[in-house]
N, C-alpha and C. Protein backbone atom coordinates (compact mmCIF):
# COMPACT_ATOMS: atom_id res chain seq x y z
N UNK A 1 -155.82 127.62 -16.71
CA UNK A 1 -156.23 128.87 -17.34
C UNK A 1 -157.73 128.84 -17.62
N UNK A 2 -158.29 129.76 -17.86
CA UNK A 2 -159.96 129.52 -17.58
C UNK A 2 -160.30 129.98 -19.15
N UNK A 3 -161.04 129.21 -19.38
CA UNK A 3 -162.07 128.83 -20.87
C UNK A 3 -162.67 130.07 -21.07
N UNK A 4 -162.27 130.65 -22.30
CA UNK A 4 -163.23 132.06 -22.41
C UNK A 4 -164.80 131.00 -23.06
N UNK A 5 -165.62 131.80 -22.50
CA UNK A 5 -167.45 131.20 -22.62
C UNK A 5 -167.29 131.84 -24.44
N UNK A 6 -167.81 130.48 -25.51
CA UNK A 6 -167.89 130.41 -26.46
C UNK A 6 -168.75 131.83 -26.81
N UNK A 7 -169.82 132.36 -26.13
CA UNK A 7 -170.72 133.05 -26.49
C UNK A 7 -170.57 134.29 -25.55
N UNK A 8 -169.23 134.64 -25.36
CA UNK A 8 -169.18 135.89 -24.21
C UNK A 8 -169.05 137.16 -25.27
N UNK A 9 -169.60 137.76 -24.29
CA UNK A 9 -170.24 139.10 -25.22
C UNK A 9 -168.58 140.32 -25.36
N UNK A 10 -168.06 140.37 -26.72
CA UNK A 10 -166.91 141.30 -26.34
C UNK A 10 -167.11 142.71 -25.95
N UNK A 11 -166.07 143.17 -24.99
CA UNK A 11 -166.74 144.59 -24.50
C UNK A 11 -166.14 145.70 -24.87
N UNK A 12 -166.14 146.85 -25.22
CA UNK A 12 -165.55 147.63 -26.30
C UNK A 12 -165.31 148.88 -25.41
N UNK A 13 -164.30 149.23 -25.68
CA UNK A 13 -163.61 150.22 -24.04
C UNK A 13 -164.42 151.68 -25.27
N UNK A 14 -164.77 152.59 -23.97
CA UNK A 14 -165.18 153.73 -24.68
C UNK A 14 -164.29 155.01 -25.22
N UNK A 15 -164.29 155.65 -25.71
CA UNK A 15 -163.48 156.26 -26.63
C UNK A 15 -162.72 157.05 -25.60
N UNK A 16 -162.92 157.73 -24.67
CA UNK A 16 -161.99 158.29 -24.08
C UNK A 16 -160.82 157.13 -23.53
N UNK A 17 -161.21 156.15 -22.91
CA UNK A 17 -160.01 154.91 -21.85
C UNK A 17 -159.49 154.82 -23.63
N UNK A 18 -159.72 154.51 -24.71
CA UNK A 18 -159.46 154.05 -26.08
C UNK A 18 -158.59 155.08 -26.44
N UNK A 19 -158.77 156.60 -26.33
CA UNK A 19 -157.58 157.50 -26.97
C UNK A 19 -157.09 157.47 -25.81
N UNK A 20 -156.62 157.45 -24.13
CA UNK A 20 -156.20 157.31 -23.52
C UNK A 20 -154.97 156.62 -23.32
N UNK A 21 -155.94 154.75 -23.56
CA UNK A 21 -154.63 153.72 -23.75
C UNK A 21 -153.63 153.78 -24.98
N UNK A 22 -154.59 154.67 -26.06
CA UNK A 22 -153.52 154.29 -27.17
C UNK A 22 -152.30 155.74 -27.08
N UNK A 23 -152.26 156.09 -26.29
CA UNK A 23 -151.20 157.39 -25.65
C UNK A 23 -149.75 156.32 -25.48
N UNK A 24 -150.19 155.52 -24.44
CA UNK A 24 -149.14 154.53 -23.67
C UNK A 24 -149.30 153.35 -24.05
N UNK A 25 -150.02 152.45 -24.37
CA UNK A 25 -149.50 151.16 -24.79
C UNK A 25 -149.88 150.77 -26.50
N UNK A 26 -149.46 149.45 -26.73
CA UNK A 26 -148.91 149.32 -28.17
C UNK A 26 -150.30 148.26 -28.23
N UNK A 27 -150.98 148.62 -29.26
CA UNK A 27 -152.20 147.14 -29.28
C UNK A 27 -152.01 145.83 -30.12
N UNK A 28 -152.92 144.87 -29.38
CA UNK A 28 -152.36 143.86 -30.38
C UNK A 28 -153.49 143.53 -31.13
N UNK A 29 -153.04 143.23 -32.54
CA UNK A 29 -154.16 142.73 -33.57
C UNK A 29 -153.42 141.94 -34.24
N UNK A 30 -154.74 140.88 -34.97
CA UNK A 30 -154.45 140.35 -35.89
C UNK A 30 -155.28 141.16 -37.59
N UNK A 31 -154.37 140.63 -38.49
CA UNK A 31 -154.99 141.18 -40.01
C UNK A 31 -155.11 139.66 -40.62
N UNK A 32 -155.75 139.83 -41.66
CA UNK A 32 -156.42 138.40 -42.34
C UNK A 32 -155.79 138.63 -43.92
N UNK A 33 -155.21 137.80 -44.71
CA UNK A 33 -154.83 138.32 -46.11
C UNK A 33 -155.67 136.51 -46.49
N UNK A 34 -156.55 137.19 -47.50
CA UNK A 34 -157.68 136.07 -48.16
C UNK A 34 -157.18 136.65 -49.39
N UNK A 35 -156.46 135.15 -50.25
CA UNK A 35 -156.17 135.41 -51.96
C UNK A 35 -157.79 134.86 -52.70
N UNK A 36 -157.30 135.55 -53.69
CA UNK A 36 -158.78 134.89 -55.01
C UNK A 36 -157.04 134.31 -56.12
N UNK A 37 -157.16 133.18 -55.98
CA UNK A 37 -155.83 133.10 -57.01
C UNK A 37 -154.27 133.90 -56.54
N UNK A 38 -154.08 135.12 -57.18
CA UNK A 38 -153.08 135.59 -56.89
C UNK A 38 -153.69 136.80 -56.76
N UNK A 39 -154.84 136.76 -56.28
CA UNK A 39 -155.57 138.66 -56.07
C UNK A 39 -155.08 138.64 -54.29
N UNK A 40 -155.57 139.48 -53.58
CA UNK A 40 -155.74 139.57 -52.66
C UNK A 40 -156.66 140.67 -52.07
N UNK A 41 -157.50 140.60 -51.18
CA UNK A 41 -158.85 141.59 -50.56
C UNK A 41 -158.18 142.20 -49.94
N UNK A 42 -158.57 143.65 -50.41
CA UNK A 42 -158.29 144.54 -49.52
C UNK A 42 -159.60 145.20 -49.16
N UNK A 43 -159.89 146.59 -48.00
CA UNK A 43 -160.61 147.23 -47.88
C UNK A 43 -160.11 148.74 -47.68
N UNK A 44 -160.99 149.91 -48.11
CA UNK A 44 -160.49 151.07 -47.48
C UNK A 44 -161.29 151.45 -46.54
N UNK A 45 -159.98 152.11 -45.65
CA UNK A 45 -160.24 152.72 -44.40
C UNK A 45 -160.94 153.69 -43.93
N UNK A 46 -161.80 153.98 -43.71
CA UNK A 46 -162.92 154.89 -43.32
C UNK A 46 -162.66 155.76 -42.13
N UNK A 47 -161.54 155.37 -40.97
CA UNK A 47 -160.96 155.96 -40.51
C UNK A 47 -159.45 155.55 -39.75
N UNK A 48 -159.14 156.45 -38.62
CA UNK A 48 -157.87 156.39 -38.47
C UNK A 48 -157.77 155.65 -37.54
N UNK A 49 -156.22 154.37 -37.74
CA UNK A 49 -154.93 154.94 -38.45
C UNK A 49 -155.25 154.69 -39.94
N UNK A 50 -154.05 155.73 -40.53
CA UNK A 50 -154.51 155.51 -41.91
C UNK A 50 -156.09 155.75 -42.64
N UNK A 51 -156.69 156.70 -42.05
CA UNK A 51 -157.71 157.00 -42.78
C UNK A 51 -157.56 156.49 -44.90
N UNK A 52 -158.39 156.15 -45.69
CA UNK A 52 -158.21 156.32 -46.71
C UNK A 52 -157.46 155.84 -47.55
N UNK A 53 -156.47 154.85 -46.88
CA UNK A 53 -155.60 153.80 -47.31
C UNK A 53 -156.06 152.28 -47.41
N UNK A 54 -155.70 151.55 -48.32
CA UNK A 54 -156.19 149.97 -48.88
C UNK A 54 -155.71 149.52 -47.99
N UNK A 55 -156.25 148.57 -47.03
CA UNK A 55 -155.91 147.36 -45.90
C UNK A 55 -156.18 145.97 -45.85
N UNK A 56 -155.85 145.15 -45.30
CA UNK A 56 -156.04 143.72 -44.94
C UNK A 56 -157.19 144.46 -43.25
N UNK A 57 -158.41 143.05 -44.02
CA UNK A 57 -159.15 143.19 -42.45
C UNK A 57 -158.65 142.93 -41.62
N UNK A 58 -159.24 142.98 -40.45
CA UNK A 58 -158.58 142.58 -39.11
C UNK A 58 -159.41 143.54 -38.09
N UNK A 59 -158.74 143.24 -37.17
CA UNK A 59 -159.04 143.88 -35.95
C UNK A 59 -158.48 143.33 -34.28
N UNK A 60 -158.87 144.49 -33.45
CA UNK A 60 -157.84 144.43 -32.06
C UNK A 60 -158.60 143.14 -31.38
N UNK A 61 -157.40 142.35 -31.05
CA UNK A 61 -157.37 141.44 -29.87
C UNK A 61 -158.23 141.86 -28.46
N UNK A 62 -159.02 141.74 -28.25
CA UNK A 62 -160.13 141.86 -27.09
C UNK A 62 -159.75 140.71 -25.52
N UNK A 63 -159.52 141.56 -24.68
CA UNK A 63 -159.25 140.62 -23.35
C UNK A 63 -160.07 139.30 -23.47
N UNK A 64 -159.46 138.16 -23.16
CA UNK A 64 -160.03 136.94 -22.66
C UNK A 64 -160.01 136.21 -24.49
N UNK A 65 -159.80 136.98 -25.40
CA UNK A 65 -160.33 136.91 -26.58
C UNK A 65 -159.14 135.81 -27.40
N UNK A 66 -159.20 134.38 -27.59
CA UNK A 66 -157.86 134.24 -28.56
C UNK A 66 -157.86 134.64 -29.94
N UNK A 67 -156.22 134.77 -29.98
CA UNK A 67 -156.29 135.28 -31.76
C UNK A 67 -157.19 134.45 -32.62
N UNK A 68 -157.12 133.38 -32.44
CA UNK A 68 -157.86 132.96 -33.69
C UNK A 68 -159.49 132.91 -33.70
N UNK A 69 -159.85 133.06 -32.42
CA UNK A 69 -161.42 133.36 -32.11
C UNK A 69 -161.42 135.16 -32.61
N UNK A 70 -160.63 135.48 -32.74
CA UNK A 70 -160.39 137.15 -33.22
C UNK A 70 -160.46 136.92 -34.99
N UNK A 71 -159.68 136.15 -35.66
CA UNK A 71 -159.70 135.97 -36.81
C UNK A 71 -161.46 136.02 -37.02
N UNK A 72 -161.88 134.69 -36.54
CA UNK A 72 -163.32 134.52 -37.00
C UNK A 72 -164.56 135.61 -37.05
N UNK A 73 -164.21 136.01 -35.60
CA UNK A 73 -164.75 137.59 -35.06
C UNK A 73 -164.84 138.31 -36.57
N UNK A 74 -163.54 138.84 -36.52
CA UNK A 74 -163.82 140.16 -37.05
C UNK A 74 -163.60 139.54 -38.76
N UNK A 75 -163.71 138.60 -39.53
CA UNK A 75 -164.23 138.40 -40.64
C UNK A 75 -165.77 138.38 -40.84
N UNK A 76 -166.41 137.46 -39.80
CA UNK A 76 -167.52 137.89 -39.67
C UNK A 76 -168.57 139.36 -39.39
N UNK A 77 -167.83 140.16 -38.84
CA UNK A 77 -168.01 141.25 -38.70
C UNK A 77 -167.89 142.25 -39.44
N UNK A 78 -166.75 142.33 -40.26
CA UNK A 78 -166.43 143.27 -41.23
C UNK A 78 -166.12 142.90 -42.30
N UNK A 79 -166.78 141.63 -42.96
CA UNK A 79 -166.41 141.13 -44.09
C UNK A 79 -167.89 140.22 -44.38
N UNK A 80 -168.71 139.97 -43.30
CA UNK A 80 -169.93 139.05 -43.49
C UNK A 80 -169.61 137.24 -44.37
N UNK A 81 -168.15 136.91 -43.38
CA UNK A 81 -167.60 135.85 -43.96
C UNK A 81 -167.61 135.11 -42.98
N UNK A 82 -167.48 133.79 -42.99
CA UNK A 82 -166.96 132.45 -42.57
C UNK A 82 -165.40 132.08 -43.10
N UNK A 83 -164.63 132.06 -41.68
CA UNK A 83 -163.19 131.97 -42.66
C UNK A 83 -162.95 130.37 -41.82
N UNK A 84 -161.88 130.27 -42.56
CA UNK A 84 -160.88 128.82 -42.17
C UNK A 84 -159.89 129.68 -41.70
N UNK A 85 -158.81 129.52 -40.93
CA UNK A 85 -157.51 129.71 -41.04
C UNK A 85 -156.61 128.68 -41.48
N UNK A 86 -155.70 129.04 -42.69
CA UNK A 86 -154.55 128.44 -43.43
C UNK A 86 -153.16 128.06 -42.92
N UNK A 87 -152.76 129.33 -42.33
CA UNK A 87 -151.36 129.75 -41.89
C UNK A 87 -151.22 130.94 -41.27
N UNK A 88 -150.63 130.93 -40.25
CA UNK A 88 -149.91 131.50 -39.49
C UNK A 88 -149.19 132.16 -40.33
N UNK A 89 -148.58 133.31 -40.43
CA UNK A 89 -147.29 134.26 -41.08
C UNK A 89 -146.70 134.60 -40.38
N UNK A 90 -146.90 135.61 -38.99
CA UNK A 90 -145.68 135.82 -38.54
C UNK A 90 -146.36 137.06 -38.16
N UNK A 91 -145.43 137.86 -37.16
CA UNK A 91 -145.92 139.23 -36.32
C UNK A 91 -145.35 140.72 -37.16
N UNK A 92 -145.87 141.75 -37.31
CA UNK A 92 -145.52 142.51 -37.96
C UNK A 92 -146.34 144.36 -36.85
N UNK A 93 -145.16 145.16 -37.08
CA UNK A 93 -145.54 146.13 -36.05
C UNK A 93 -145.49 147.81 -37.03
N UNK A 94 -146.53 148.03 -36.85
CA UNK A 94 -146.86 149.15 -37.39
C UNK A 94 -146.53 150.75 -36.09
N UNK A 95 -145.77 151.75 -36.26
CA UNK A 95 -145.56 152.52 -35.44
C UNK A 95 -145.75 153.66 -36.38
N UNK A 96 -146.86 154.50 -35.54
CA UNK A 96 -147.38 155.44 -36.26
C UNK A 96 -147.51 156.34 -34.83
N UNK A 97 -147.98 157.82 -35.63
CA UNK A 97 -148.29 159.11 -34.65
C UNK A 97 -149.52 158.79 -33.48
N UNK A 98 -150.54 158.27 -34.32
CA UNK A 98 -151.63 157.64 -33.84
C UNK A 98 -152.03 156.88 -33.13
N UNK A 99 -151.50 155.51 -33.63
CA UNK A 99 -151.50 154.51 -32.43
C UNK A 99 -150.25 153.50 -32.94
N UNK A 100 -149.55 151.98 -31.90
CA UNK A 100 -148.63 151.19 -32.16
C UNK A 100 -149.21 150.23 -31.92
N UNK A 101 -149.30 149.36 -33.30
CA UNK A 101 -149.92 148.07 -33.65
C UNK A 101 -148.74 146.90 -33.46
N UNK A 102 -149.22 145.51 -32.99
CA UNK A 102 -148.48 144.41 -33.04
C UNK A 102 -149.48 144.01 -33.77
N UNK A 103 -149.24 143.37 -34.90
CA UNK A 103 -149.98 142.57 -35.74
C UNK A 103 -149.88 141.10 -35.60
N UNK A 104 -150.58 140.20 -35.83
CA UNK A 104 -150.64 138.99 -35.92
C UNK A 104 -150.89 138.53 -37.44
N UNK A 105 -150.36 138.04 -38.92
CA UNK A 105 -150.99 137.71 -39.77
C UNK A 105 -151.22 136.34 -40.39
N UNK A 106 -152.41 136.23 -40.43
CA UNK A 106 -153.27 134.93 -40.69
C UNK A 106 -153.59 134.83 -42.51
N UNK A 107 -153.43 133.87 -42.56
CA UNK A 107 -154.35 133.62 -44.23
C UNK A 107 -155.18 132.68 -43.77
N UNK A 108 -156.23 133.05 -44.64
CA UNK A 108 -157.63 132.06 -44.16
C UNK A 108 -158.11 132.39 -45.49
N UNK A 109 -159.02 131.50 -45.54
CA UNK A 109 -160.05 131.17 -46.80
C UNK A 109 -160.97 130.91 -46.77
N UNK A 110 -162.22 131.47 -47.28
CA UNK A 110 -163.65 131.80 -47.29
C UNK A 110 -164.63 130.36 -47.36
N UNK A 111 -164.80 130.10 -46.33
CA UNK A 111 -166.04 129.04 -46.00
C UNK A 111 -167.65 129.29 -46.32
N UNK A 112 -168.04 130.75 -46.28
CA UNK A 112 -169.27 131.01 -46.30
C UNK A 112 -169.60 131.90 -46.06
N UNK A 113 -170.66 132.52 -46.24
CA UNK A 113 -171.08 133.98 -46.08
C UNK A 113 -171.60 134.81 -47.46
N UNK A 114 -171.57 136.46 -46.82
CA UNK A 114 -171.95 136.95 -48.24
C UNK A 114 -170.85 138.27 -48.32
N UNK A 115 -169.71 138.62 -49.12
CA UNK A 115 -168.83 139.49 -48.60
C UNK A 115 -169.50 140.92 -48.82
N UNK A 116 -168.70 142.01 -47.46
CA UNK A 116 -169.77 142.99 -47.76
C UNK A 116 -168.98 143.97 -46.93
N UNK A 117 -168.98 144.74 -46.86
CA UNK A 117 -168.07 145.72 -46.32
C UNK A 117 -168.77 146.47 -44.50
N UNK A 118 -168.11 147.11 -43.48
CA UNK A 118 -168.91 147.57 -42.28
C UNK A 118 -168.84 148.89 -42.55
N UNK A 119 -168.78 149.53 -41.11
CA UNK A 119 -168.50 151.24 -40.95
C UNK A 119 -167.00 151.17 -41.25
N UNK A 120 -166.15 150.39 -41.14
CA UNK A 120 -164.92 150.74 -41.17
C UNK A 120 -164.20 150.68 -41.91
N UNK A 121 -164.99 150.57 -43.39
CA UNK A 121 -164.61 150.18 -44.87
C UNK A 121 -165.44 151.10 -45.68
N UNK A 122 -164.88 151.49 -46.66
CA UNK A 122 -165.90 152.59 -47.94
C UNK A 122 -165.94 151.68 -49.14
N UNK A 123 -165.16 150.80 -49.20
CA UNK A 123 -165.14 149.75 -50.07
C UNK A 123 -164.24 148.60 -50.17
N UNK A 124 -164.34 147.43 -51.41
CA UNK A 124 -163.53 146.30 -50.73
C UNK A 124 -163.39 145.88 -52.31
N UNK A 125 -162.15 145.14 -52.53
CA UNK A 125 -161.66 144.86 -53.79
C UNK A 125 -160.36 143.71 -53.50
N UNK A 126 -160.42 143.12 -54.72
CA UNK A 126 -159.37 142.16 -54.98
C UNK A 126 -158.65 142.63 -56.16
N UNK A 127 -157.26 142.70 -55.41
CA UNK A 127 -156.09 143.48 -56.21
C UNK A 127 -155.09 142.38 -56.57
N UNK A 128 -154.42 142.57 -57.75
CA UNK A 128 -153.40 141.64 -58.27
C UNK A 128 -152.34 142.37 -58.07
N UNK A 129 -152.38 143.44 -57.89
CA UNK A 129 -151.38 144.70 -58.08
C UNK A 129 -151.87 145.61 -56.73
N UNK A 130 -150.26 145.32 -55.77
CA UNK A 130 -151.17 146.20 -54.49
C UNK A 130 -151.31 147.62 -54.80
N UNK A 131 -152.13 148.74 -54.17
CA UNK A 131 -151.92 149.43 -54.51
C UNK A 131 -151.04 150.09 -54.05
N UNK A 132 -150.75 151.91 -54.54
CA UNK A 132 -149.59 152.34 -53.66
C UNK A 132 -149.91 153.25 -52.19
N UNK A 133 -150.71 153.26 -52.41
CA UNK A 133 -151.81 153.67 -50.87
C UNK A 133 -152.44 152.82 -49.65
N UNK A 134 -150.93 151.81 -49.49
CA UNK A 134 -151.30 150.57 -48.77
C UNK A 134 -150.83 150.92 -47.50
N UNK A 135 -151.13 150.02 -46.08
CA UNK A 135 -150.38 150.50 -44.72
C UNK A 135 -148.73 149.59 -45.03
N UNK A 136 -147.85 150.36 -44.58
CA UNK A 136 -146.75 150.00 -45.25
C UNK A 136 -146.37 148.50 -44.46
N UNK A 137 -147.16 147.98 -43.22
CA UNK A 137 -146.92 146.42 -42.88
C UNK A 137 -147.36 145.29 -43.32
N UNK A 138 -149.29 145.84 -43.84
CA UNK A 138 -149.88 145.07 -44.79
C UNK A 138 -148.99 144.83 -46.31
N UNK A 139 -148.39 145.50 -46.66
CA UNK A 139 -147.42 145.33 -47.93
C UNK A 139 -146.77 143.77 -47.71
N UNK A 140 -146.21 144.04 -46.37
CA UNK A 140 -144.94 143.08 -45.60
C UNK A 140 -145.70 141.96 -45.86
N UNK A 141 -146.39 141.88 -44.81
CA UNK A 141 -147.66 140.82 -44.53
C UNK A 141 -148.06 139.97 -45.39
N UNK A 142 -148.37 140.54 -46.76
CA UNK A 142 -148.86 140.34 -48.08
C UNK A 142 -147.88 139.26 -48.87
N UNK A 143 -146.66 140.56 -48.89
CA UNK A 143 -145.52 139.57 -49.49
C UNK A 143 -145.21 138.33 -48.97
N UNK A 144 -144.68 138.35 -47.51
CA UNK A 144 -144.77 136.63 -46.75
C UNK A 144 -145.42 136.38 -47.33
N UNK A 145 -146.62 135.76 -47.31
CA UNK A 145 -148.26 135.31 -46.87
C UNK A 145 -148.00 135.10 -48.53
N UNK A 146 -147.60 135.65 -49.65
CA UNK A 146 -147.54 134.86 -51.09
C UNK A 146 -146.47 134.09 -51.01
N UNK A 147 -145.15 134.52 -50.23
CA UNK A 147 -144.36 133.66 -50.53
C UNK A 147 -144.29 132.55 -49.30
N UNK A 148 -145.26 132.32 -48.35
CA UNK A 148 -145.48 130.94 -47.64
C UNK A 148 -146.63 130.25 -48.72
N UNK A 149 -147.28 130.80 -49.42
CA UNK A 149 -148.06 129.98 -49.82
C UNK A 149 -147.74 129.32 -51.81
N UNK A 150 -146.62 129.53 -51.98
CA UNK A 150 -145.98 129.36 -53.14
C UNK A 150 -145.39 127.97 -52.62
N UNK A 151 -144.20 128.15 -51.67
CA UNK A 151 -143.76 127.29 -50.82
C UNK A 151 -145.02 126.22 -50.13
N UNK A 152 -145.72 126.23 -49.82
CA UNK A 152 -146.84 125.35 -49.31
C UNK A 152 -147.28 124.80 -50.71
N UNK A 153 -147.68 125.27 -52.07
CA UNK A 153 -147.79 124.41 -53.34
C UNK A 153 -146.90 123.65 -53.71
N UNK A 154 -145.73 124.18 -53.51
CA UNK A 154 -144.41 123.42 -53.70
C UNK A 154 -143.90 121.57 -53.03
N UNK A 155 -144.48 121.69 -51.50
CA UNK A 155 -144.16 120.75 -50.39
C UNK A 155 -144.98 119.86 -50.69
């Protein structure tokens, strides 16, 4: 299988092939759930899916791209972080009017950086209490992802 080049430039399909593909196929992403204690970061959505709703970052899986080179990606990108990854959680699928997400969810924990929000966030907060304006998989996601890591204090 051939080595994606550490420093290959990702290429970003333009908005028409982009509302196009998301007609017919289902995309894959990963989301990131980073606790402060028992908080967890969210951001709001600036646009659609889910315009205006509290989310876990993340973002779409890019050809040649592995998930976890995707984790790092897009923390760095839309969070101005350095992450670790913790754990694996498990796949979770969002089906909406808009577009059909396969999720990937990761917990990772903040190595470095300065946190800060992109275009695709209006703001960013650590919630103890999710809110009720959440994407209803990030909820899912969330819950695992506390209760693997209760279980991981435990072992």
């Amino acid at each position: 299988m051939k080595k994606q080049p550490k420093n290959q430039k990702i290429r970003i399909a333009p908005k028409k092939e982009y509302d196009n593909f998301r007609k017919y196929f289902a995309f894959s992403c990963i989301d990131m759930v980073i606790f402060d204690g028992k908080s967890v970061l969210l951001t709001k959505r600036t646009r659609d899916p889910y315009k205006g709703y509290w989310h876990l970052p993340g973002s779409m899986i890019h050809k040649d791209e592995k998930m976890t080179d995707t984790v790092r990606r897009s923390a760095k990108e839309e969070l101005g972080l350095d992450v670790k990854i913790r754990k694996f959680v498990g796949v979770y699928e969002s089906l909406n009017t808009f577009r059909h997400d396969v999720s990937h969810g990761f917990v990772v924990s903040i190595n470095g950086g300065q946190i800060k929000t992109d275009h695709q966030s209006s703001d960013l907060r650590f919630f103890a209490r999710l809110p009720s304006k959440i994407i209803p998989h990030h909820r899912a996601l969330i819950k695992d992802a506390l209760k693997h890591t209760r279980n991981d204090s435990h072992a």
